[in-house]
N, C-alpha and C. Protein backbone atom coordinates (compact mmCIF):
# COMPACT_ATOMS: atom_id res chain seq x y z
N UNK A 1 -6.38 -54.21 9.03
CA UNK A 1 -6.68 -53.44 10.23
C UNK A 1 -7.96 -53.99 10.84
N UNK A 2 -7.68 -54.73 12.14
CA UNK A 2 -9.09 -54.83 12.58
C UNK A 2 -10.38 -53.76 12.99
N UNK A 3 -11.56 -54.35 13.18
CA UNK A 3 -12.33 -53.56 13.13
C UNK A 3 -12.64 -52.37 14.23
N UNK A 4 -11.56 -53.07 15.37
CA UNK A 4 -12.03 -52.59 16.53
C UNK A 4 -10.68 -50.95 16.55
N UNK A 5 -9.76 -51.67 15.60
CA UNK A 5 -8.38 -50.43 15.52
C UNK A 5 -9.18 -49.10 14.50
N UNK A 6 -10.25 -49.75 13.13
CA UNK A 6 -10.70 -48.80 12.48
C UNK A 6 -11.61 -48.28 13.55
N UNK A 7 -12.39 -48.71 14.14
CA UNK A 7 -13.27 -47.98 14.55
C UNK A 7 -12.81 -46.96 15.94
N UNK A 8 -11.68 -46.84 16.37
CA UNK A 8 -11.12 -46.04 17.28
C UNK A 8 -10.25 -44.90 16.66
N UNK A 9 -9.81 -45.70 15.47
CA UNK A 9 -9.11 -44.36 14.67
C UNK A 9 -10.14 -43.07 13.95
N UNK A 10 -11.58 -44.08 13.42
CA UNK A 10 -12.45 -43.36 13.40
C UNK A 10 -13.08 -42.33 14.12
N UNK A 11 -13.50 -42.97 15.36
CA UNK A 11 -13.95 -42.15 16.70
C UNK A 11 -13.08 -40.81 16.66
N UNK A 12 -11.66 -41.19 16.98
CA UNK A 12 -10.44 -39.99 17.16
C UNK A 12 -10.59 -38.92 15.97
N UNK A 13 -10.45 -39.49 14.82
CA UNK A 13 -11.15 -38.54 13.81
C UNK A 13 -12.16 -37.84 14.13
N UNK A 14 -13.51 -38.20 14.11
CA UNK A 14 -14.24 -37.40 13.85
C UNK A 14 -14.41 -36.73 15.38
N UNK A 15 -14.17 -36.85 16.72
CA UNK A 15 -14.35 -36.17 17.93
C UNK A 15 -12.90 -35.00 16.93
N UNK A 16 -11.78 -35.25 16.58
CA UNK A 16 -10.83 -34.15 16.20
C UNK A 16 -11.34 -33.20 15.34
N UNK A 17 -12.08 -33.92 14.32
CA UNK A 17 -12.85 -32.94 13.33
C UNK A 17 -13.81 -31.87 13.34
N UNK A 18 -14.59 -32.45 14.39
CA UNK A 18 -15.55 -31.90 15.00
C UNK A 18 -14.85 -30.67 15.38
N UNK A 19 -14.20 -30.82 16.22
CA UNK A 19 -13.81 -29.94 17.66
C UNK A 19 -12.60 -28.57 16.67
N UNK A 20 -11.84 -29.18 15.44
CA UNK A 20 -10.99 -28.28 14.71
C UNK A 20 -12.11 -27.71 13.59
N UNK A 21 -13.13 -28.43 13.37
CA UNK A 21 -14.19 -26.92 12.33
C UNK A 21 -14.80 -26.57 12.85
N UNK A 22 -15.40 -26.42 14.53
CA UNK A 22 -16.11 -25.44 15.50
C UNK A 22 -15.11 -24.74 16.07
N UNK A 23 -13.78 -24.72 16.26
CA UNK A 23 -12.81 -24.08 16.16
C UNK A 23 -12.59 -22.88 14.88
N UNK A 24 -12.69 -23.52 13.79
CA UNK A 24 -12.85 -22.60 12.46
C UNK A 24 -13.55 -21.92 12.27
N UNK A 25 -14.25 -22.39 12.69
CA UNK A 25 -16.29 -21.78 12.26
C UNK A 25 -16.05 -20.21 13.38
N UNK A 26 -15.39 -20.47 14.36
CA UNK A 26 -15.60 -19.78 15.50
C UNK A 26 -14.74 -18.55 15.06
N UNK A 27 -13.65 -18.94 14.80
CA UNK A 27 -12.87 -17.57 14.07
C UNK A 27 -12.91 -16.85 12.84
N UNK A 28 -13.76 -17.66 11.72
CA UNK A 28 -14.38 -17.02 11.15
C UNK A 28 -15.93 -16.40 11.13
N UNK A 29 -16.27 -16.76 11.93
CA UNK A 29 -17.36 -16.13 12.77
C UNK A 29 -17.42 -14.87 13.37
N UNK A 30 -16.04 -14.64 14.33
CA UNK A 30 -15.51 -13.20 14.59
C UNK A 30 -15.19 -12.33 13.42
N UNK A 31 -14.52 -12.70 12.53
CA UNK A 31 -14.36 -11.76 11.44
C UNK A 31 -15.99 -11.40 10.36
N UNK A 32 -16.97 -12.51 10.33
CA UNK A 32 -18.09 -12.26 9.65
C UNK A 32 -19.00 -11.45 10.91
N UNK A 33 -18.31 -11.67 12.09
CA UNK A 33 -19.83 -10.65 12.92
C UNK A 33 -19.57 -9.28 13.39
N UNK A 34 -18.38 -9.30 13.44
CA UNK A 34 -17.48 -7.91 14.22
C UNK A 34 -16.48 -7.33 13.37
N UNK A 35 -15.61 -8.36 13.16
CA UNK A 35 -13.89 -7.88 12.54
C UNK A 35 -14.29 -6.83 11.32
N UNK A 36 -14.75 -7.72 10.55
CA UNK A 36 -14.73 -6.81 9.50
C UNK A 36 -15.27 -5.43 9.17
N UNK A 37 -16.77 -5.87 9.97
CA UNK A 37 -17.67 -4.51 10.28
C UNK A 37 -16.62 -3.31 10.88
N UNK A 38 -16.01 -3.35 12.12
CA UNK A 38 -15.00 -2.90 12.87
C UNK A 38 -14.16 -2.24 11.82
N UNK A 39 -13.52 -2.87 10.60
CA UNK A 39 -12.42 -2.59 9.86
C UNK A 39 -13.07 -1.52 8.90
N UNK A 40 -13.94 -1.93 8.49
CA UNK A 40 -15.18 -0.74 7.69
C UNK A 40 -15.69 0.58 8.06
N UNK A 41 -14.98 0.74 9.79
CA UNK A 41 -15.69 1.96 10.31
C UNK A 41 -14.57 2.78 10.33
N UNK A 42 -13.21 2.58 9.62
CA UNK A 42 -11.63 3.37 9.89
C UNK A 42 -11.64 3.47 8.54
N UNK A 43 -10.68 4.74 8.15
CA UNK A 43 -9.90 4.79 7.29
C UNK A 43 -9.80 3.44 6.68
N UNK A 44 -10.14 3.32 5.10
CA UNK A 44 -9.34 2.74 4.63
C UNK A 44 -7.78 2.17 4.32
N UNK A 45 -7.50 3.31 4.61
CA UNK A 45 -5.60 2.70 4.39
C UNK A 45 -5.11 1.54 6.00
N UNK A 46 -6.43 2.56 7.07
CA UNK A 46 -5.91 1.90 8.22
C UNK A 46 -6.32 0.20 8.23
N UNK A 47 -7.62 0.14 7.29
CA UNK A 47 -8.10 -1.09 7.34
C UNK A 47 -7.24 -1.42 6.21
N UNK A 48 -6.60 -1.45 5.25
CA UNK A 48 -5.88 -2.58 4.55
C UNK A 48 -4.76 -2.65 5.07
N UNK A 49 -4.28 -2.11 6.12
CA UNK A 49 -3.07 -1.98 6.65
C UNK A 49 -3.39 -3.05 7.87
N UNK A 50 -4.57 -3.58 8.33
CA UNK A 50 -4.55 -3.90 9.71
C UNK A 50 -5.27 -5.35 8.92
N UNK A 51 -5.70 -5.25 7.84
CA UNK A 51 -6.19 -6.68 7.37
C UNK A 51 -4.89 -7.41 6.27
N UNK A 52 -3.67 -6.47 6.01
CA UNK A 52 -2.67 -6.92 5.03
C UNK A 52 -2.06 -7.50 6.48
N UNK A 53 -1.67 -6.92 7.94
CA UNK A 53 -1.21 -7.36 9.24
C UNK A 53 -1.69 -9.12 9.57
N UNK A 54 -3.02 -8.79 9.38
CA UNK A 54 -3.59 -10.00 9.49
C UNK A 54 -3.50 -11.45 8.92
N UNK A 55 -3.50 -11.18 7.78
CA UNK A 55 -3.35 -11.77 6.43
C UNK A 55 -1.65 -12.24 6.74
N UNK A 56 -0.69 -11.54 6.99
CA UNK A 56 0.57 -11.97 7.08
C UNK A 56 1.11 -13.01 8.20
N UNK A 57 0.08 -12.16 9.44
CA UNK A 57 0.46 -13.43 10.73
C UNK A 57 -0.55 -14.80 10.58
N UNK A 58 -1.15 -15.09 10.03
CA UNK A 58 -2.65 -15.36 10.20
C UNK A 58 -1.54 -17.14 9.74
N UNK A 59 -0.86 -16.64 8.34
CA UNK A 59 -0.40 -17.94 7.99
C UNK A 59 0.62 -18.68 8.90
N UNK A 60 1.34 -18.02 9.83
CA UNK A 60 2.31 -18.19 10.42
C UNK A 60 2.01 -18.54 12.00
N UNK A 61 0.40 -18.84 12.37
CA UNK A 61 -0.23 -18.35 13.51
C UNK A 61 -0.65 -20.40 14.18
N UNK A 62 -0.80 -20.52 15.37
CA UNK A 62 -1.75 -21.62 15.85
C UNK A 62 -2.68 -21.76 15.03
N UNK A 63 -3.86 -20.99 13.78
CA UNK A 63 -4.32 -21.33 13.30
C UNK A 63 -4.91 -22.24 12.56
N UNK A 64 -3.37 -22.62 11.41
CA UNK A 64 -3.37 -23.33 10.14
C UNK A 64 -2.88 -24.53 11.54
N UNK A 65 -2.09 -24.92 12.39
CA UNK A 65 -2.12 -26.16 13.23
C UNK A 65 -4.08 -26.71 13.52
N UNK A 66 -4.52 -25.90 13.20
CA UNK A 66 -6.34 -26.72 13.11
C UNK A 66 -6.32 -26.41 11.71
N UNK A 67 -6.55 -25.10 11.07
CA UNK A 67 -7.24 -25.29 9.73
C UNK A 67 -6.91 -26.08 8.78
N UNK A 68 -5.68 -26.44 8.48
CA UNK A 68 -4.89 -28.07 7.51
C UNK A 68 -5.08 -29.04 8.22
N UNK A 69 -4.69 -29.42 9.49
CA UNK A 69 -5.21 -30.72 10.05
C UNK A 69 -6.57 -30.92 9.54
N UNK A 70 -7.31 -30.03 10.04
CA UNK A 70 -9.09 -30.35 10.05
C UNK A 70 -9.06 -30.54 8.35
N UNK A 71 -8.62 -30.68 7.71
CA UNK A 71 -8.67 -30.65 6.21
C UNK A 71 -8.17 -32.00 6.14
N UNK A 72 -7.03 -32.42 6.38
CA UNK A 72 -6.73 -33.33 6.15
C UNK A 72 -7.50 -34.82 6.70
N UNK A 73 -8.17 -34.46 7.99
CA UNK A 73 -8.90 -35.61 8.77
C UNK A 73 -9.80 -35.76 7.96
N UNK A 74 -10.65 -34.64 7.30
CA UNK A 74 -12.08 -34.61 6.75
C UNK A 74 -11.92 -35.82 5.59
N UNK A 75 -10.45 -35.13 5.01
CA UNK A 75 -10.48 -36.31 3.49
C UNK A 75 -10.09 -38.19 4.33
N UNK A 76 -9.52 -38.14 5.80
CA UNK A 76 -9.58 -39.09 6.31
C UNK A 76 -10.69 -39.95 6.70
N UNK A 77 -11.62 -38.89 6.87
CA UNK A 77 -13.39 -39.04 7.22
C UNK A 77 -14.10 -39.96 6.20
N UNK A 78 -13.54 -39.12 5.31
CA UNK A 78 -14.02 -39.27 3.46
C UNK A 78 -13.88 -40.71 3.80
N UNK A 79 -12.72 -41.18 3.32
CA UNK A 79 -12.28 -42.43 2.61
C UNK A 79 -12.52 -43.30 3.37
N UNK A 80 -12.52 -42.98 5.00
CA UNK A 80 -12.88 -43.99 5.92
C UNK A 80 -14.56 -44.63 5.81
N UNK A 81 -15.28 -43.37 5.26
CA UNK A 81 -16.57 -43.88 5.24
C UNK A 81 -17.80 -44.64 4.19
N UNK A 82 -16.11 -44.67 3.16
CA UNK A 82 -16.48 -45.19 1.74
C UNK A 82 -15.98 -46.56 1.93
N UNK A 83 -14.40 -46.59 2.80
CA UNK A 83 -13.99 -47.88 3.09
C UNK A 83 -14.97 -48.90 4.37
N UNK A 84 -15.38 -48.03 5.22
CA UNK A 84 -16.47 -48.83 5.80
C UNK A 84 -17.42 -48.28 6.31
N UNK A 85 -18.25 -48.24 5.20
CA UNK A 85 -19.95 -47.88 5.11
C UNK A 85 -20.33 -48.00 6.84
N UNK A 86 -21.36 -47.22 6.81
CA UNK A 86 -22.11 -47.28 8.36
C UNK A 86 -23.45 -46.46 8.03
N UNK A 87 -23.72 -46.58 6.84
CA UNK A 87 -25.46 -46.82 6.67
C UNK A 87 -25.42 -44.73 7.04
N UNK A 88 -26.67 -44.20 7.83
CA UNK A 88 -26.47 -42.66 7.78
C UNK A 88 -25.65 -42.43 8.34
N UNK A 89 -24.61 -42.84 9.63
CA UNK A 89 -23.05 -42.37 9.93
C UNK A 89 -22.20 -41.95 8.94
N UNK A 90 -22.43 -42.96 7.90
CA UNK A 90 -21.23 -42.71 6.63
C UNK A 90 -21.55 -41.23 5.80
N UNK A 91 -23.12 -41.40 5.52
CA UNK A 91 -23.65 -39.77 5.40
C UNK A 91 -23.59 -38.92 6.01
N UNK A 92 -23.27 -38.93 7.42
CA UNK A 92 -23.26 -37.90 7.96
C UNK A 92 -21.65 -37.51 7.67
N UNK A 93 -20.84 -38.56 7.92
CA UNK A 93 -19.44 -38.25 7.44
C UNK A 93 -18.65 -37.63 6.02
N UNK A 94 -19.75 -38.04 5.21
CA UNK A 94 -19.12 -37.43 3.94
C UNK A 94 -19.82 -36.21 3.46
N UNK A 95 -20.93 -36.10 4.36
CA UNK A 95 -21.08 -34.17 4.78
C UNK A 95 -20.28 -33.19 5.32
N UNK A 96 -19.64 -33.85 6.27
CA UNK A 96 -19.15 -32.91 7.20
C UNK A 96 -17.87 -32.95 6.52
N UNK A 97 -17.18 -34.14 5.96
CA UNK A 97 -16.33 -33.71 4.93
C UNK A 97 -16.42 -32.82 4.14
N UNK A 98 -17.24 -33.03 3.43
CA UNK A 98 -17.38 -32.35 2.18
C UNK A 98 -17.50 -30.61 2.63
N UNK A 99 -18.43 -30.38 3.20
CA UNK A 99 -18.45 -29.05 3.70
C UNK A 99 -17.02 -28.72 4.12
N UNK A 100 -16.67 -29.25 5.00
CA UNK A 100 -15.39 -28.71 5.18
C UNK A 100 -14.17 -28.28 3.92
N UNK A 101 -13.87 -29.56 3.62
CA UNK A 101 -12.89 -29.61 2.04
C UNK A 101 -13.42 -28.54 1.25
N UNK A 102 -14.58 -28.40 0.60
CA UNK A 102 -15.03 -27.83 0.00
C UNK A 102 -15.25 -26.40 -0.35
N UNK A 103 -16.24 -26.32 1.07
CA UNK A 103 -16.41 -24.96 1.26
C UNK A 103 -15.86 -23.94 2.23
N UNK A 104 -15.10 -25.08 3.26
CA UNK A 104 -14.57 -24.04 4.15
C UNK A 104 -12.90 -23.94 3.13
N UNK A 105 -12.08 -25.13 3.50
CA UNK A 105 -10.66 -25.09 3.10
C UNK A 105 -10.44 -24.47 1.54
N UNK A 106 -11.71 -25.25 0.37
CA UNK A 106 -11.01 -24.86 -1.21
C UNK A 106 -11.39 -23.64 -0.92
N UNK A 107 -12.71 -23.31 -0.54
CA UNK A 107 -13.60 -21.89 -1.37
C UNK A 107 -12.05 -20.61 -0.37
N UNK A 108 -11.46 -21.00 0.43
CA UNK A 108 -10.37 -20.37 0.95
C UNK A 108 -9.43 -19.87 0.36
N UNK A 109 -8.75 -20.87 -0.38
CA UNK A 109 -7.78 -21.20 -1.49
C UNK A 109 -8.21 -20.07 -2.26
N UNK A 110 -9.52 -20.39 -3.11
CA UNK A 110 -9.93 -20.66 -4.42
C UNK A 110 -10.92 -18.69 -4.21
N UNK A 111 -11.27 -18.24 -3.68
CA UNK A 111 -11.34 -17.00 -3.22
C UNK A 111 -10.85 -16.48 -2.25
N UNK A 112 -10.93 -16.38 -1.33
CA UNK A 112 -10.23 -15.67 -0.09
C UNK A 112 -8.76 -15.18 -0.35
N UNK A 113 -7.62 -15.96 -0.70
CA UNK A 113 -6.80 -16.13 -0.74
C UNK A 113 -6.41 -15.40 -1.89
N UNK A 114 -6.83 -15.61 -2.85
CA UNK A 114 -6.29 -14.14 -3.82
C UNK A 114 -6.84 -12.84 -3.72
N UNK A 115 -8.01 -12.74 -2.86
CA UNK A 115 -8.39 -11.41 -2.49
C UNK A 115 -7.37 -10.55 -1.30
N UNK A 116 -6.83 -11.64 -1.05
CA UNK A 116 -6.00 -11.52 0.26
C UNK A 116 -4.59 -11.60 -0.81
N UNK A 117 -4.17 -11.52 -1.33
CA UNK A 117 -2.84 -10.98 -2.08
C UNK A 117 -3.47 -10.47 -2.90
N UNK A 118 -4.50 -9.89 -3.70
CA UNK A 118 -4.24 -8.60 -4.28
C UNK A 118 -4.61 -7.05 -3.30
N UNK A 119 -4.67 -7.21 -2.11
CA UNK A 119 -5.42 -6.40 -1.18
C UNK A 119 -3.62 -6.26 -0.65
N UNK A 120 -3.08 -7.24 -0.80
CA UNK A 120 -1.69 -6.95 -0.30
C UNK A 120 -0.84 -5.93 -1.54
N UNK A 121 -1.26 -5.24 -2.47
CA UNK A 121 -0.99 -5.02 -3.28
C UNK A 121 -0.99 -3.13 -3.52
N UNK A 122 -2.37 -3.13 -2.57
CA UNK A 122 -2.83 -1.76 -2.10
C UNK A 122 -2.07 -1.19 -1.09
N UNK A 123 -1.98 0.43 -1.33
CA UNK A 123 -1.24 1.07 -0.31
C UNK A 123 -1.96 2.18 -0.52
N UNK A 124 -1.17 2.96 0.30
CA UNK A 124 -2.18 4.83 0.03
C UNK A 124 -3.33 4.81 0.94
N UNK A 125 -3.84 5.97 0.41
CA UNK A 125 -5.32 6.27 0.76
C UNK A 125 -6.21 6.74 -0.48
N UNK A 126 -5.32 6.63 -1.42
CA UNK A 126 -6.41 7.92 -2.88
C UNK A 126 -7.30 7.03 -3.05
N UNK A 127 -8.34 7.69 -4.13
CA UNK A 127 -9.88 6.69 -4.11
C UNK A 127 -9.63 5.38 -4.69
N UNK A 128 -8.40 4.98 -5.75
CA UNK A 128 -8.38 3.56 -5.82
C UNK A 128 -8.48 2.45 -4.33
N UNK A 129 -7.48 3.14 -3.87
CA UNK A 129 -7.19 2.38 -2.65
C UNK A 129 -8.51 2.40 -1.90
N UNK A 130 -9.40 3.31 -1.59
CA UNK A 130 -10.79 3.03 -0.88
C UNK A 130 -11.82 2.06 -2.18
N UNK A 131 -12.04 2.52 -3.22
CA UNK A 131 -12.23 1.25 -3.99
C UNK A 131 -12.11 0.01 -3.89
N UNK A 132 -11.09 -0.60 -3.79
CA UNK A 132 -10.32 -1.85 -3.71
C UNK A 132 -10.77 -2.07 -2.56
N UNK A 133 -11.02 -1.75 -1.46
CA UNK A 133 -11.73 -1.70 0.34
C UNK A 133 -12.57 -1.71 -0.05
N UNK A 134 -13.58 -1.50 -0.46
CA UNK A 134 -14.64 -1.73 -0.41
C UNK A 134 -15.48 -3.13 -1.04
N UNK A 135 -14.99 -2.91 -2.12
CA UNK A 135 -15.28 -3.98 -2.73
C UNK A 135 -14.76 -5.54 -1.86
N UNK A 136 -13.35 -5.42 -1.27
CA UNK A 136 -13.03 -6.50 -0.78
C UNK A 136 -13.65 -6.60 0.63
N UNK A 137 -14.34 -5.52 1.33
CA UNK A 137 -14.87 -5.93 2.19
C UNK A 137 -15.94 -6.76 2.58
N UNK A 138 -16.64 -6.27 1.16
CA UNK A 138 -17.86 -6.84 0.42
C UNK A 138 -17.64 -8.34 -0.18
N UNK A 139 -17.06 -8.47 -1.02
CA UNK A 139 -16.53 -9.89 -1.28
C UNK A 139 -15.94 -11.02 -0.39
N UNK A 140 -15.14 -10.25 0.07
CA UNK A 140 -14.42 -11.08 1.43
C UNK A 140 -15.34 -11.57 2.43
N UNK A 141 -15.66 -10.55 2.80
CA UNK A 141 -17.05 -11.03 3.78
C UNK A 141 -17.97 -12.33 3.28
N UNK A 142 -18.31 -11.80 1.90
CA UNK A 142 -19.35 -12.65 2.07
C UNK A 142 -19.02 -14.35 1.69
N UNK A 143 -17.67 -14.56 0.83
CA UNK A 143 -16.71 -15.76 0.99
C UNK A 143 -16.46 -16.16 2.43
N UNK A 144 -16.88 -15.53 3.32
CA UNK A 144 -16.45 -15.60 5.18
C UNK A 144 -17.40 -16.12 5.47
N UNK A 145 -18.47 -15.33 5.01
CA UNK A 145 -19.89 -16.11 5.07
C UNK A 145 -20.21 -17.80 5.17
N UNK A 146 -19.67 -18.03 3.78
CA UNK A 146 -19.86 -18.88 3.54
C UNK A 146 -19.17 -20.47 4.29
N UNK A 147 -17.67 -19.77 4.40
CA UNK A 147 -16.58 -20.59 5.11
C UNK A 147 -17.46 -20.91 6.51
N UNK A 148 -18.07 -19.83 7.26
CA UNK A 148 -18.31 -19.75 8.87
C UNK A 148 -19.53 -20.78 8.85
N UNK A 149 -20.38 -20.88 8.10
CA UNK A 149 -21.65 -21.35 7.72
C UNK A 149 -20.88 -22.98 7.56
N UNK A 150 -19.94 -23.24 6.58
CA UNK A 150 -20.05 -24.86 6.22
C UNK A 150 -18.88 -25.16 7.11
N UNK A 151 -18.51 -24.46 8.14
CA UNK A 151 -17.22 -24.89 9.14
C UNK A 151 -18.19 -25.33 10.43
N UNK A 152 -19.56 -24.75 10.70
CA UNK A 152 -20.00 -24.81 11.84
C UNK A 152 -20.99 -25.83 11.32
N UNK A 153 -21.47 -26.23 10.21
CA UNK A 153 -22.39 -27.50 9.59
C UNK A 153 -21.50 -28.49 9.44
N UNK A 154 -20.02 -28.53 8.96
CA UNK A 154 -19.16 -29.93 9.11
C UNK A 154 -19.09 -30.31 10.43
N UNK A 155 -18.74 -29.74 11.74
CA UNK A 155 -18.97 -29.45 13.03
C UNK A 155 -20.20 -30.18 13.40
N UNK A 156 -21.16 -29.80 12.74
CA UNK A 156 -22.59 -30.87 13.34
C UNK A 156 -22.51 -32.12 12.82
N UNK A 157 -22.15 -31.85 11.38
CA UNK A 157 -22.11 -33.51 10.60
C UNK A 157 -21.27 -34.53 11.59
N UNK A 158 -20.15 -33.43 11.75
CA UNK A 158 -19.13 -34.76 12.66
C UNK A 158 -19.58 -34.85 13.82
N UNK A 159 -20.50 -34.42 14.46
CA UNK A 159 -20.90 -34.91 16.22
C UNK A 159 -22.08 -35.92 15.76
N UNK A 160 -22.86 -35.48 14.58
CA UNK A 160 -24.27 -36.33 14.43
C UNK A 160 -23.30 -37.65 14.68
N UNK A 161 -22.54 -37.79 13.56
CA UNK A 161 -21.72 -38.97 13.08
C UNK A 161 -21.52 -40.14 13.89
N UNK A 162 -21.03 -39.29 14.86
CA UNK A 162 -20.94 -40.05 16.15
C UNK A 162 -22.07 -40.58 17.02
N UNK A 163 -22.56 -39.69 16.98
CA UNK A 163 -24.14 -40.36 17.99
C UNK A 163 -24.75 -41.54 17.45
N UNK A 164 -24.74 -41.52 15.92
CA UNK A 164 -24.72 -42.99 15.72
C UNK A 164 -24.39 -43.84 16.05
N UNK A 165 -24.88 -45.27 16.79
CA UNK A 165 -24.10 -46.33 16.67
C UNK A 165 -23.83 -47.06 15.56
C-alpha cells in the first residue's frame, strides 16, 4: 500500500473516529447529566420500566451504527499507528484508541451491560425492586461516568492526531 493510499485511509479514520466518540461521549453525556438524575426523581418501577425500554431499543437503534464502528476504527487507529509510526501522532492515536476500546466500548461490555440485564430482571415496586434502583443508578451512572469522560478524551486524541503533520 503506498504511502499516499495509507495516509488517506488514515486521515478518513481518524476525522471518522473523532466525529463517532464525540457522538458517544455526547449521548452518554445526556444520560450522566440529566437522564438518569430525571429517572431517580419517579417511582422506581417507573424508572426500571423506562430504563429496561431503553436498554431494549438502545441495541436495535442508529446508535450501535457509531458505537461498533467507532470501536472498530479505533483498533484500525491502533495498528495503523504501530504499522506506521508518526513520532507524537502515533501517541496521540493509540490514546484515543485506547480510551475508546477500553474504557468507553469494554468497560460497556464488561459493566454496563450486565447491570443492564440484571435490571431487566426486576419488576414490581416492593423494596427489593427500589433496592436494585438504587444501587444501579448509582453504579450505572458512575460506569457512564467514566464511558462519557474517555469517549470525549478519544475525541480529542483523534483531532490532536490530526493537527499533526
Amino acid at each position: 500500500m503506498g504511502a499516499m493510499t495509507m495516509g488517506m485511509i488514515l486521515t478518513f479514520a481518524l476525522v471518522a473516529a473523532a466525529i463517532g466518540s464525540g457522538l458517544v461521549a455526547g449521548i452518554f453525556f445526556a444520560f450522566s447529566t440529566f437522564i438518569m438524575t430525571a429517572f431517580s426523581r419517579i417511582p422506581p418501577e417507573q424508572g426500571i420500566a423506562a430504563m429496561n425500554s431503553i436498554n431494549v431499543t438502545i441495541v436495535r437503534s442508529p446508535f450501535m451504527l457509531v458505537f461498533i464502528p467507532t470501536a472498530i476504527l479505533s483498533i484500525l487507529i491502533a495498528v495503523l499507528a504501530v504499522i506506521d509510526w508518526r513520532g507524537s501522532a502515533g501517541i496521540w492515536m493509540l490514546a484515543g484508541a485506547g480510551l475508546y476500546v477500553i474504557a468507553s466500548f469494554i468497560s460497556t461490555i464488561v459493566f454496563n451491560v450486565p447491570m443492564n440485564d440484571a435490571l431487566a430482571k426486576v419488576s414490581g415496586n416492593g423494596a427489593q425492586a427500589a433496592s436494585v434502583w438504587n444501587t444501579y443508578l448509582k453504579d450505572w451512572t458512575w460506569w457512564n461516568h467514566v464511558r462519557t469522560i474517555a469517549s470525549l478524551l478519544s475525541a480529542v486524541a483523534f483531532v490532536r492526531a490530526l493537527m499533526i503533520p
